[in-house]
C-alpha atoms as a PDB file:
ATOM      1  CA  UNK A   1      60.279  -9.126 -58.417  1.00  0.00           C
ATOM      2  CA  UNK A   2      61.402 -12.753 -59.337  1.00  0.00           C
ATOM      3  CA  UNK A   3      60.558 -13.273 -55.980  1.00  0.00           C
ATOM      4  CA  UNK A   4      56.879 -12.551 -56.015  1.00  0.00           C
ATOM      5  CA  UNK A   5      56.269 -14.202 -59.746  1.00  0.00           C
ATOM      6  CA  UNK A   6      57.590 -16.921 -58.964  1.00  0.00           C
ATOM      7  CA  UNK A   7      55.218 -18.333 -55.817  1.00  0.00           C
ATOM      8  CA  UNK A   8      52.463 -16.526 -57.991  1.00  0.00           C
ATOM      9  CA  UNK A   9      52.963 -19.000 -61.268  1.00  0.00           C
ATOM     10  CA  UNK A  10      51.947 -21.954 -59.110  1.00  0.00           C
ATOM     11  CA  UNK A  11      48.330 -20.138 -59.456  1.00  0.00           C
ATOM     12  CA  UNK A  12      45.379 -19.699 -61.193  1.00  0.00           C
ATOM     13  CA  UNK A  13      46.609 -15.442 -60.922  1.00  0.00           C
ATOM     14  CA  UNK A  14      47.876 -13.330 -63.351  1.00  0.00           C
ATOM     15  CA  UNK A  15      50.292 -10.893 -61.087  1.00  0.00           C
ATOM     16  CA  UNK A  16      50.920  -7.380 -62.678  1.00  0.00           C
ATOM     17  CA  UNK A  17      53.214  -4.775 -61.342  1.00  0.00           C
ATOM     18  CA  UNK A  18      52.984  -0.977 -61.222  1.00  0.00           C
ATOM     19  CA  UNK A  19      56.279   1.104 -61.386  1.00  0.00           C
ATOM     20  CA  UNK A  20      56.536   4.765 -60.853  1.00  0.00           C
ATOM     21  CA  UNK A  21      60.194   5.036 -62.040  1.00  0.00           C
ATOM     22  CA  UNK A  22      60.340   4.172 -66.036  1.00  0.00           C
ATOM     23  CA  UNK A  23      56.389   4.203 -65.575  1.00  0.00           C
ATOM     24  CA  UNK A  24      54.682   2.324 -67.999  1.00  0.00           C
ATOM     25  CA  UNK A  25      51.304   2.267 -66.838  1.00  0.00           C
ATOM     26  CA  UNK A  26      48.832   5.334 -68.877  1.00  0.00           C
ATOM     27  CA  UNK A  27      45.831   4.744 -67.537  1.00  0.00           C
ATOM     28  CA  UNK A  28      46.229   4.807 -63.881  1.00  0.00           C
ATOM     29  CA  UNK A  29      42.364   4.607 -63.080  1.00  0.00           C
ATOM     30  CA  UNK A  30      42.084   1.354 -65.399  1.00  0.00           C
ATOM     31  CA  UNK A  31      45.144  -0.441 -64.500  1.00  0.00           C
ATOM     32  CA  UNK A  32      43.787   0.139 -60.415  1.00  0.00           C
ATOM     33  CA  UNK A  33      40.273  -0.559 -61.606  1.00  0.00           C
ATOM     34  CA  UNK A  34      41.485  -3.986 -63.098  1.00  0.00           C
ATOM     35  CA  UNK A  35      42.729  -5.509 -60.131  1.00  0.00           C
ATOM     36  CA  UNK A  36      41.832  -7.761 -57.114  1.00  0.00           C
ATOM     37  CA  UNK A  37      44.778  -7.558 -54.942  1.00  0.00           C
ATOM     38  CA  UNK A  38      47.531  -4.938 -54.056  1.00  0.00           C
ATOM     39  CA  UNK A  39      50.547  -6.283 -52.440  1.00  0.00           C
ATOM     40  CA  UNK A  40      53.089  -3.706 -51.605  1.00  0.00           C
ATOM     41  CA  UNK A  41      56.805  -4.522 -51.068  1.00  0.00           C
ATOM     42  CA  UNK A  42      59.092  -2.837 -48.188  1.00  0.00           C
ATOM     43  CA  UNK A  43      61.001   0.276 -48.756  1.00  0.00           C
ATOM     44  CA  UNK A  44      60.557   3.675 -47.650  1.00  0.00           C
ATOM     45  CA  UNK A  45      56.934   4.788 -46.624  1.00  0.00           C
ATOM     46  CA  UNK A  46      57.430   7.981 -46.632  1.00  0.00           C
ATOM     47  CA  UNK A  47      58.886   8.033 -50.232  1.00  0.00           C
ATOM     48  CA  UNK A  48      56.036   5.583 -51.498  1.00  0.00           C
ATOM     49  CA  UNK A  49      52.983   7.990 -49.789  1.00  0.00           C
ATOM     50  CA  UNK A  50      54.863  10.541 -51.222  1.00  0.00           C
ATOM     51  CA  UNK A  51      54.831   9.480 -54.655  1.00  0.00           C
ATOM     52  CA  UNK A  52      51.247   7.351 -54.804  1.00  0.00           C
ATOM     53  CA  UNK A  53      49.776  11.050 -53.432  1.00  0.00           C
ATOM     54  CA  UNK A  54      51.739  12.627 -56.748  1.00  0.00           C
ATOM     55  CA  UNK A  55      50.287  10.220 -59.048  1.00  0.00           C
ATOM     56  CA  UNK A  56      47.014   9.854 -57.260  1.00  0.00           C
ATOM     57  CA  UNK A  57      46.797   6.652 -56.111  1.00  0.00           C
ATOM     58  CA  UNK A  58      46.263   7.384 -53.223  1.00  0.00           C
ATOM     59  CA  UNK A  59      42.300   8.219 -54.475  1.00  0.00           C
ATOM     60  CA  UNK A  60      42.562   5.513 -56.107  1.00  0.00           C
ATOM     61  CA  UNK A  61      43.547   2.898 -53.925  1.00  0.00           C
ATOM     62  CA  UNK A  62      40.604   3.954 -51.190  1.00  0.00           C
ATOM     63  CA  UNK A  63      38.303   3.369 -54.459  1.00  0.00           C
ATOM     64  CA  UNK A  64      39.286   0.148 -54.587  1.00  0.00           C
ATOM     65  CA  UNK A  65      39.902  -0.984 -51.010  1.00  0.00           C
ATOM     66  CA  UNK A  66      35.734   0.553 -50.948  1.00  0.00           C
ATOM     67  CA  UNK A  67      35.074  -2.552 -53.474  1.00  0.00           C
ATOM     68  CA  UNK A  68      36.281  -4.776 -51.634  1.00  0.00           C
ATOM     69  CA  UNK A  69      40.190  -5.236 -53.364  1.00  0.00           C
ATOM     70  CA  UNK A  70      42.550  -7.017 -50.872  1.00  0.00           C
ATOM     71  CA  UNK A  71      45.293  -4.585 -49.533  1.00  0.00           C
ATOM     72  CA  UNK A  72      48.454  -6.621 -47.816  1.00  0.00           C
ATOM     73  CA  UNK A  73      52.394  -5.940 -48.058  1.00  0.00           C
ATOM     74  CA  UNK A  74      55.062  -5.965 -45.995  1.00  0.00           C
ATOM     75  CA  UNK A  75      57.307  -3.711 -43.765  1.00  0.00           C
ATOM     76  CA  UNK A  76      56.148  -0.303 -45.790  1.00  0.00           C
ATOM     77  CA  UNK A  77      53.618  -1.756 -47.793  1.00  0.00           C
ATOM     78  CA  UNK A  78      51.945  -2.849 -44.432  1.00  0.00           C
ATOM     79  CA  UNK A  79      52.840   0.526 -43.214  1.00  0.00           C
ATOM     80  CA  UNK A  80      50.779   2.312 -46.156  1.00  0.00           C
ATOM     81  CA  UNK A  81      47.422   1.159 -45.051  1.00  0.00           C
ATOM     82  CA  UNK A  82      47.339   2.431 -41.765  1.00  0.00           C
ATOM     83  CA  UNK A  83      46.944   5.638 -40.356  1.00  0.00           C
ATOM     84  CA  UNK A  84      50.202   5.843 -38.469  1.00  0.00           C
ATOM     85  CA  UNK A  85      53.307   3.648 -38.068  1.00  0.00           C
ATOM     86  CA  UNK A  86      57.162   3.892 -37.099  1.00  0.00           C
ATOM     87  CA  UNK A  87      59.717   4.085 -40.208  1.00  0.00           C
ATOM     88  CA  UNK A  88      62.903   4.806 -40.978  1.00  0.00           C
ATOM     89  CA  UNK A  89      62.616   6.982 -43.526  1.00  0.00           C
ATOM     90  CA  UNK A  90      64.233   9.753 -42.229  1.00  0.00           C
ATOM     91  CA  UNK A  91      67.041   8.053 -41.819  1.00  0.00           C
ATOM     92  CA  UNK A  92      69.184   6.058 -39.373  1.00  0.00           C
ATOM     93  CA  UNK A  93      66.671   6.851 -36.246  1.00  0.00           C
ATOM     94  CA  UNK A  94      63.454   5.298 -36.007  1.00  0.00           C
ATOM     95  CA  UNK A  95      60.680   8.109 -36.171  1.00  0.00           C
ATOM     96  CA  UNK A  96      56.807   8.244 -36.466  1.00  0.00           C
ATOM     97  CA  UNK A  97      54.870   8.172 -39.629  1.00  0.00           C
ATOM     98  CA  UNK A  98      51.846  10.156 -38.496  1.00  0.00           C
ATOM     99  CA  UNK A  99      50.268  10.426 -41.737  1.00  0.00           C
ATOM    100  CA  UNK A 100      49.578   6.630 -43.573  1.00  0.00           C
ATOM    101  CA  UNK A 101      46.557   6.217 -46.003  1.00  0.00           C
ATOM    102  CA  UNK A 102      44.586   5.448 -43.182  1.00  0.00           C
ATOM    103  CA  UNK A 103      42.367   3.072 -44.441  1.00  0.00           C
ATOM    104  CA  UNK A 104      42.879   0.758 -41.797  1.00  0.00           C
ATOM    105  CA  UNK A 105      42.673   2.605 -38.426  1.00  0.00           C
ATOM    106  CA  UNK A 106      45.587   2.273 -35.492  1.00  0.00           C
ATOM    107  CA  UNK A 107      48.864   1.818 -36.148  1.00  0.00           C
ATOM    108  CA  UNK A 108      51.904  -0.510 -36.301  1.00  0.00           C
ATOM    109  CA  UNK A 109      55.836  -0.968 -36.042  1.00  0.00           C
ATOM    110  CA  UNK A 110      57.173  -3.260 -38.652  1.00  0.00           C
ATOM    111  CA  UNK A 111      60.254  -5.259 -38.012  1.00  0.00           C
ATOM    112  CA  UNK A 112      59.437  -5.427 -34.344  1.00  0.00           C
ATOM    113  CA  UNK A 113      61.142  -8.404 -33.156  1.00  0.00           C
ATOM    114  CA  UNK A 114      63.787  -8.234 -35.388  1.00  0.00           C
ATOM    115  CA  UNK A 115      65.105  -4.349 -34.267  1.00  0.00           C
ATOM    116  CA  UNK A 116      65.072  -3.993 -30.882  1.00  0.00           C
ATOM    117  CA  UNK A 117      65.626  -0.371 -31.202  1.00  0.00           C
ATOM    118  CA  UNK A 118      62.480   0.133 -32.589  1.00  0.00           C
ATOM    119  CA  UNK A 119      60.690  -1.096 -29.453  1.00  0.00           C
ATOM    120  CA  UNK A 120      61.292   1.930 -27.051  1.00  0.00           C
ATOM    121  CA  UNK A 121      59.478   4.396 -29.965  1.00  0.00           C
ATOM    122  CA  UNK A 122      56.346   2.447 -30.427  1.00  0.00           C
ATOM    123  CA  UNK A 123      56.015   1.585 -26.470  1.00  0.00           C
ATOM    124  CA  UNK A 124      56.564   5.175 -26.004  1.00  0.00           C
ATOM    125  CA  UNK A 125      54.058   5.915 -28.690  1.00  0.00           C
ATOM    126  CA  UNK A 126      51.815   3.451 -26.873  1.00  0.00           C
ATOM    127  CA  UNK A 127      51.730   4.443 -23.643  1.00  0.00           C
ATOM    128  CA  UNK A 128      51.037   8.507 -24.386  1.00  0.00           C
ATOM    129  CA  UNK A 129      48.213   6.723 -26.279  1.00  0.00           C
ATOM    130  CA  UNK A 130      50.281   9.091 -29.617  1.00  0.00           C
ATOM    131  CA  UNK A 131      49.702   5.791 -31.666  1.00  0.00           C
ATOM    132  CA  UNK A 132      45.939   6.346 -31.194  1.00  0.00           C
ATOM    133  CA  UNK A 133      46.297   9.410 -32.383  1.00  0.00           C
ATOM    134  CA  UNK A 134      48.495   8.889 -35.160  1.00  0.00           C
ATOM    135  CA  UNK A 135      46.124   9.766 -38.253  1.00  0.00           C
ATOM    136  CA  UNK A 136      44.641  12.652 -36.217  1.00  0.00           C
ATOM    137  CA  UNK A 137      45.135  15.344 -39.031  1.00  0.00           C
END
């Protein structure tokens, strides 16, 4: 997290972080409620739906997108917002994520230009017009 206080210091912000290992956070609704601007980290997107539907957040974070709060991140933080996206969270082979928060519609495949074998999933997903459909539910 040094990484993300540190750029933040040069600021006029106060950054906070919310942790759902060792949680320390009581008031969910308040702690959400008291913030502009939710920047998520990478990691696993299925594992951080998983747990921010647990807790709730999930509810929580459409309140506050609905307010206007700024939702951004990177690799699965960008990957939350949407309503579909390509992850590996299942492991080694790149799969679709069919279910994001969906507060943003369409879809997207981090790390693009970086993996190359993540290109053939999305293009396919593209062009049987699947990453349209991603959200559907």
């Amino acid at each position: 997290m040094y990484a993300f206080y540190r750029p933040m210091s040069r600021h006029d912000y106060r950054p906070t972080e919310l942790i759902f290992f060792e949680r320390v956070v009581e008031d969910l609704e308040a702690f959400v409620n008291d913030q502009d601007v939710f920047w998520v980290a990478g990691g696993s997107t299925a594992n951080l739906l998983a747990v921010w539907r647990l807790h709730g957040l999930d509810s929580l974070l459409r309140t506050a997108y609905e307010r206007g709060a700024v939702l951004c991140g990177v690799s699965a933080g960008m990957n939350c917002w949407l309503e579909g996206s390509t992850t590996d969270s299942f492991g080694p082979t790149i799969r679709s994520l069919p279910d994001g928060l969906g507060f943003l519609p369409g879809s997207a495949c981090p790390h693009y230009d970086a993996h190359p074998e993540r290109r053939p999933l999305i293009r396919r997903l593209v062009d049987s017009r699947a990453a349209c459909r991603m959200g559907s539910r």
